[in-house]
Protein backbone atom coordinates (compact mmCIF):
# COMPACT_ATOMS: atom_id res chain seq x y z
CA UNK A 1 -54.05 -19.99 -13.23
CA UNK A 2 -54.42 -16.85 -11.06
CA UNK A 3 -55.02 -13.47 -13.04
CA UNK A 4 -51.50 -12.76 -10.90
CA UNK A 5 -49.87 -15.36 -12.37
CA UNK A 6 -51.38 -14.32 -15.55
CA UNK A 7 -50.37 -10.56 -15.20
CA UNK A 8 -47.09 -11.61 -14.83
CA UNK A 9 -46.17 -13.59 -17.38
CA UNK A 10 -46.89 -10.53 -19.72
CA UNK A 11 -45.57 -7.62 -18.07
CA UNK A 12 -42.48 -9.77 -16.90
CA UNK A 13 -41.16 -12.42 -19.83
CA UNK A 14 -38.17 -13.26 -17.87
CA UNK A 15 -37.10 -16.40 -16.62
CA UNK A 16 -35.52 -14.99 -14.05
CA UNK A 17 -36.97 -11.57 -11.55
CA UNK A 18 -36.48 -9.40 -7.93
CA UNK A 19 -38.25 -7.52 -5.93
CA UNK A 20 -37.04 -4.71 -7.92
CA UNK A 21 -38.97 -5.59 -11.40
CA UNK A 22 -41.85 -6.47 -9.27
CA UNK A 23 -42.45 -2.70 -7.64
CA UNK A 24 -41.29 -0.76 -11.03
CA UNK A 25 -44.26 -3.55 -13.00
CA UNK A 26 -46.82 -3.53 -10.23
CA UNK A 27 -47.07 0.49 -9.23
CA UNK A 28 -50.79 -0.14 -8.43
CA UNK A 29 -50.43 -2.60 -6.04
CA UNK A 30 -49.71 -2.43 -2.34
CA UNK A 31 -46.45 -3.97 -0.64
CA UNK A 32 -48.25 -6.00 1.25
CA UNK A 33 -50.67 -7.08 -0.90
CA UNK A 34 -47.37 -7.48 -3.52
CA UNK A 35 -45.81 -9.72 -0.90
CA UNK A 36 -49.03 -11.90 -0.44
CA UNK A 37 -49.66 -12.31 -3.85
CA UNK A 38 -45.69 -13.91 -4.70
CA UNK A 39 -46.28 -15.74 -1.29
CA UNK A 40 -49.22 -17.32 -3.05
CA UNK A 41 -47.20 -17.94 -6.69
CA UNK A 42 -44.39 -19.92 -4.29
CA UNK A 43 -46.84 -21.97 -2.77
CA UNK A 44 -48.40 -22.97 -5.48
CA UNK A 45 -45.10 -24.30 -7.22
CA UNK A 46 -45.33 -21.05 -10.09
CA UNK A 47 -42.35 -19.78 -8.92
CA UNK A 48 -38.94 -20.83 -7.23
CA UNK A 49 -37.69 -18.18 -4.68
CA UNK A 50 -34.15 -19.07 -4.74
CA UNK A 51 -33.12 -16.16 -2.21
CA UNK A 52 -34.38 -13.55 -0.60
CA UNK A 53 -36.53 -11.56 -2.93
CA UNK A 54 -34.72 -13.38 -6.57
CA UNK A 55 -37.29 -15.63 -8.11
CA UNK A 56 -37.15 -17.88 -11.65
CA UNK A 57 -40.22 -19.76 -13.18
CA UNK A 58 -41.04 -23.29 -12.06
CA UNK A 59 -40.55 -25.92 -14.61
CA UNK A 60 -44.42 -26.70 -14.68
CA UNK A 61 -44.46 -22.79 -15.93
CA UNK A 62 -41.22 -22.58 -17.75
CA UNK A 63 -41.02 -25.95 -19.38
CA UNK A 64 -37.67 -26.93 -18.12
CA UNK A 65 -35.56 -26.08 -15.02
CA UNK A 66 -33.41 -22.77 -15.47
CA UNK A 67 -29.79 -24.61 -16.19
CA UNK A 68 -28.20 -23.95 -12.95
CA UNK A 69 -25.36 -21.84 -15.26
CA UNK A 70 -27.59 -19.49 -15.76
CA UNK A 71 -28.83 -19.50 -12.12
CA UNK A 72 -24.76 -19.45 -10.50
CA UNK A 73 -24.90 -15.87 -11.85
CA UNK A 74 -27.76 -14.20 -11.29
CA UNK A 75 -27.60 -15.54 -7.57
CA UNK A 76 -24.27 -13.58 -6.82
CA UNK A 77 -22.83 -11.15 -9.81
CA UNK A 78 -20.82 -10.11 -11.03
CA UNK A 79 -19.37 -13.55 -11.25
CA UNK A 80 -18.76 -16.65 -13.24
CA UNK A 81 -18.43 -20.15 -13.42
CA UNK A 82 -15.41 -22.06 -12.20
CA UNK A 83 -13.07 -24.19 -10.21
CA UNK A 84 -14.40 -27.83 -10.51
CA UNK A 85 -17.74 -26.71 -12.20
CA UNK A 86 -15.93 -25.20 -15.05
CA UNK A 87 -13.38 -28.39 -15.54
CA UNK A 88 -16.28 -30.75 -15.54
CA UNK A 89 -18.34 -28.47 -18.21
CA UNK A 90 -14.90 -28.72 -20.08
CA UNK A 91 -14.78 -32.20 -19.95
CA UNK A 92 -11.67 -32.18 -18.27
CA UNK A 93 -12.26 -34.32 -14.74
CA UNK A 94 -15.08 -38.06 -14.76
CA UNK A 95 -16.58 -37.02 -11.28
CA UNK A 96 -19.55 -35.62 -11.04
CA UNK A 97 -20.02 -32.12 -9.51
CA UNK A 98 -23.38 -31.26 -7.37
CA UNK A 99 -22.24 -28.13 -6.17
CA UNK A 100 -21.92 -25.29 -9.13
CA UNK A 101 -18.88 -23.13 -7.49
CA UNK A 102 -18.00 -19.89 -9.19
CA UNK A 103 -15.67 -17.08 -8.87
CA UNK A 104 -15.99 -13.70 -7.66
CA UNK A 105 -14.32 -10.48 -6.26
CA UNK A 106 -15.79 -10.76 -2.74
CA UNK A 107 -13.83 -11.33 0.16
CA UNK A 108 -16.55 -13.52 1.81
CA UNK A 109 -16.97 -17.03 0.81
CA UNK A 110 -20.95 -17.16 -0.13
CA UNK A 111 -23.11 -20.36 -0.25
CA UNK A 112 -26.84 -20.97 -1.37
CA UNK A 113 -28.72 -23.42 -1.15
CA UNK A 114 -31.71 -23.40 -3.13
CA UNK A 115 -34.54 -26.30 -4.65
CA UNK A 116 -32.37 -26.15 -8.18
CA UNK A 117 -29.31 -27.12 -6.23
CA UNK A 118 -26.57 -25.80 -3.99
CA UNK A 119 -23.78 -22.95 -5.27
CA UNK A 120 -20.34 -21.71 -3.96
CA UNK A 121 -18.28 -18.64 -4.78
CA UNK A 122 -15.01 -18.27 -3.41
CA UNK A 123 -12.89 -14.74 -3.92
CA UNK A 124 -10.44 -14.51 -6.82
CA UNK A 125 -8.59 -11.30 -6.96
CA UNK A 126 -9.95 -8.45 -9.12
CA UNK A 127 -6.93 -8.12 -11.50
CA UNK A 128 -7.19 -11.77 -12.23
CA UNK A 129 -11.02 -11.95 -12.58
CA UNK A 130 -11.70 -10.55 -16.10
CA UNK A 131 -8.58 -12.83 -17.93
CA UNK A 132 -9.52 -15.85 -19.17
CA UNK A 133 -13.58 -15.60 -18.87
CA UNK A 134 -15.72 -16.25 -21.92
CA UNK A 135 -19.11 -15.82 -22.93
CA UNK A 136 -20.79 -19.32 -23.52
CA UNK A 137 -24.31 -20.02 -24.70
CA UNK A 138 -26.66 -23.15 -23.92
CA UNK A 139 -29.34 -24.50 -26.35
CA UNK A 140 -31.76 -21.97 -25.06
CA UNK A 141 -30.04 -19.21 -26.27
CA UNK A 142 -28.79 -17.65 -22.14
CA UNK A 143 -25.63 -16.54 -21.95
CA UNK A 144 -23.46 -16.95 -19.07
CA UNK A 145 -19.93 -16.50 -18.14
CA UNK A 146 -17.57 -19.95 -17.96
CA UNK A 147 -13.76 -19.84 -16.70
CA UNK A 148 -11.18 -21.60 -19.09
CA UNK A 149 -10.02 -24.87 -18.88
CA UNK A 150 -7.17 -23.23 -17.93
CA UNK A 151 -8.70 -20.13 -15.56
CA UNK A 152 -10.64 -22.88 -13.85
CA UNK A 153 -7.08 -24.75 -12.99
CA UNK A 154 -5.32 -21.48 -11.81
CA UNK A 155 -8.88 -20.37 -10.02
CA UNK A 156 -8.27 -24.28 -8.06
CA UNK A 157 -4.99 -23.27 -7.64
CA UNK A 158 -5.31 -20.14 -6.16
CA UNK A 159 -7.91 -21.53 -3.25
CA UNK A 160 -6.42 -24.64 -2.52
CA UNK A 161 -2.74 -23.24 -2.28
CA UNK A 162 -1.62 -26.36 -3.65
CA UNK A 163 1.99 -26.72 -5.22
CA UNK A 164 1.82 -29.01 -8.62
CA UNK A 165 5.74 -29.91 -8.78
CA UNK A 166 5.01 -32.36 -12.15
CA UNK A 167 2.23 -32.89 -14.99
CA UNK A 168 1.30 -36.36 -12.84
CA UNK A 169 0.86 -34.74 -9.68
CA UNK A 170 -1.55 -32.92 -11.41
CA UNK A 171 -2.94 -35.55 -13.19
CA UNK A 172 -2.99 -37.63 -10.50
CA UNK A 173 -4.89 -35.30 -8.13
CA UNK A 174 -7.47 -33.58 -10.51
CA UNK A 175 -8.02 -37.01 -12.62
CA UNK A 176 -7.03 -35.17 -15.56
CA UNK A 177 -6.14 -36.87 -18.70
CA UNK A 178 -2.88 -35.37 -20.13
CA UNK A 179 -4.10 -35.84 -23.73
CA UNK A 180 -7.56 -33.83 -22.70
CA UNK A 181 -5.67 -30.90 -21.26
CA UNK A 182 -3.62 -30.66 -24.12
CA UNK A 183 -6.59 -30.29 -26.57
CA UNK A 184 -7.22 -27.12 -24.32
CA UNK A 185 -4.08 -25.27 -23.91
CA UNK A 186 -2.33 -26.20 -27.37
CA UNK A 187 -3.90 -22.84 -28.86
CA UNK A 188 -2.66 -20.80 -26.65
CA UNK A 189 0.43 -18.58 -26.23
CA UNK A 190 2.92 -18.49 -23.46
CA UNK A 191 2.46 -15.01 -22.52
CA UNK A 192 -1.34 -15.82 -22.52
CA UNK A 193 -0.41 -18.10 -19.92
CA UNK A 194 2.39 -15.89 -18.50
CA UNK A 195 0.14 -13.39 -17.69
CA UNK A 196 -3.11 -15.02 -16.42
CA UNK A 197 -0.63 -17.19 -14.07
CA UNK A 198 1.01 -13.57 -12.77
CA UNK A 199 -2.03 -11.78 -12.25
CA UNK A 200 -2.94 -13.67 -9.42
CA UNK A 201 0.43 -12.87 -7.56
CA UNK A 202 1.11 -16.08 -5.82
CA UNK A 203 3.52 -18.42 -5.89
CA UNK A 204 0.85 -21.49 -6.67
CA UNK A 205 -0.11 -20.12 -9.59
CA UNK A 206 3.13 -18.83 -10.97
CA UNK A 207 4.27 -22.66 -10.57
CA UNK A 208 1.41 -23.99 -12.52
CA UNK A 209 1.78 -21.82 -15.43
CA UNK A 210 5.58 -22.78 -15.85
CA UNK A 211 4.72 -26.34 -15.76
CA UNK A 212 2.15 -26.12 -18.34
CA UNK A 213 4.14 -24.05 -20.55
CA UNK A 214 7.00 -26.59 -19.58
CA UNK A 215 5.09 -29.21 -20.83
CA UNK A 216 2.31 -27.94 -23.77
CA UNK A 217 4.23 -25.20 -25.33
C-alpha cells in the first residue's frame, strides 16, 4: 500500500470524499501532483470515483461495498430515496429493482451510472419534499433518508401521472398486496394523508389519497 493510500486513510476516515476534503487535507501538495496521485488510487482498485471528483473506498479497502442507500445521496443531495426503490425496501412490490431512483427538488431529471450501480432522481416539488421522509439506519450504523411506503406511492404518482380509480387498479399495476399496504398506512391519520396528497397540487395525487383513506381509514 502506497504511503498515499496510507496518508489517507488517517487524515480522511470517511467512506465516502471530494475534491473538496482532498485540497483542505492535502495543503502541501500540488494540484497536479493531487490529481496524479487519486489517478493512481483509481487504478489500482483503492478507490471508486463514482463522478466527477466524489470518491468512496473500494471493497478490498473498505470491507464491503458502500450500500448503494448511502451512495443515492451523496451522489445528488439534498435528496432521498424513493419511487420503486423505496416500495421494494418496504417490502411492498416482488420485483427486483437495479436502478436506486430517488427524489429531489431539481427540475432536471439526473442519471449516474457508476461501478456500484446505476441511480435516477426525478423532481418532486419543494413543498412536498420534506413530508413523509424519515431517517433510516443500516447495520453499519449510515444514515440515509427513505420515502414512506406511502411518499414513495404519491412520489410514483406524481411522475407517472397515472389515475388509480380502485384499490385493484392499484394492486394490479404496482403488484401490491392489499394486506401489505395496509400494515403501512393503518397508523396513520387522514389528515396525515390529506395533506401529503395536497401538497403536491395535482389531481393524481389528490385521487390516490382519497382512495386510500377510502379504503384503510
Amino acid at each position: 500500500m502506497s504511503s498515499f493510500i496510507q496518508s489517507l486513510k488517517t487524515k480522511i476516515p470517511k467512506k465516502s470524499f471530494d475534491d473538496r476534503d482532498l485540497r483542505i487535507i492535502f495543503r502541501d501538495i500540488t494540484p497536479n501532483a493531487l490529481r496524479l496521485a487519486i489517478k493512481r488510487a483509481v487504478d489500482a482498485q483503492h478507490l471508486i470515483q463514482l463522478k466527477k471528483g466524489f470518491y468512496v473506498w473500494s471493497a478490498k479497502d473498505m470491507g464491503q461495498p458502500l450500500s448503494k442507500l448511502i451512495v443515492a445521496g451523496k451522489l445528488c443531495a439534498p435528496s432521498y430515496i424513493s419511487f420503486e426503490s423505496a416500495l421494494s425496501y418496504h417490502g411492498l412490490i416482488p420485483e427486483a429493482v437495479y436502478t436506486t431512483t430517488s427524489a429531489h427538488t431539481q427540475r432536471r431529471t439526473k442519471s449516474f451510472t457508476t461501478p456500484l450501480g446505476d441511480f435516477s432522481y426525478q423532481y418532486i416539488p419543494s413543498r412536498s419534499f420534506p413530508l413523509g421522509v424519515r431517517y433510516e439506519t443500516n447495520t453499519e450504523n449510515d444514515h440515509f433518508m427513505m420515502a414512506t411506503p406511502i411518499k414513495a406511492l404519491l412520489d410514483l404518482v406524481f411522475v407517472t401521472r397515472k389515475h388509480y380509480l380502485s384499490l385493484v387498479h392499484l394492486e394490479e399495476d404496482l403488484r401490491i398486496e392489499r394486506k401489505d399496504l395496509y400494515e403501512k398506512i393503518n397508523d396513520l391519520k387522514k389528515d396525515e394523508i390529506k395533506e401529503l396528497a395536497h401538497s403536491y397540487r395535482k389531481k393524481t395525487t389528490e385521487g390516490l389519497g382519497k382512495l386510500l383513506i377510502k379504503e384503510f381509514l
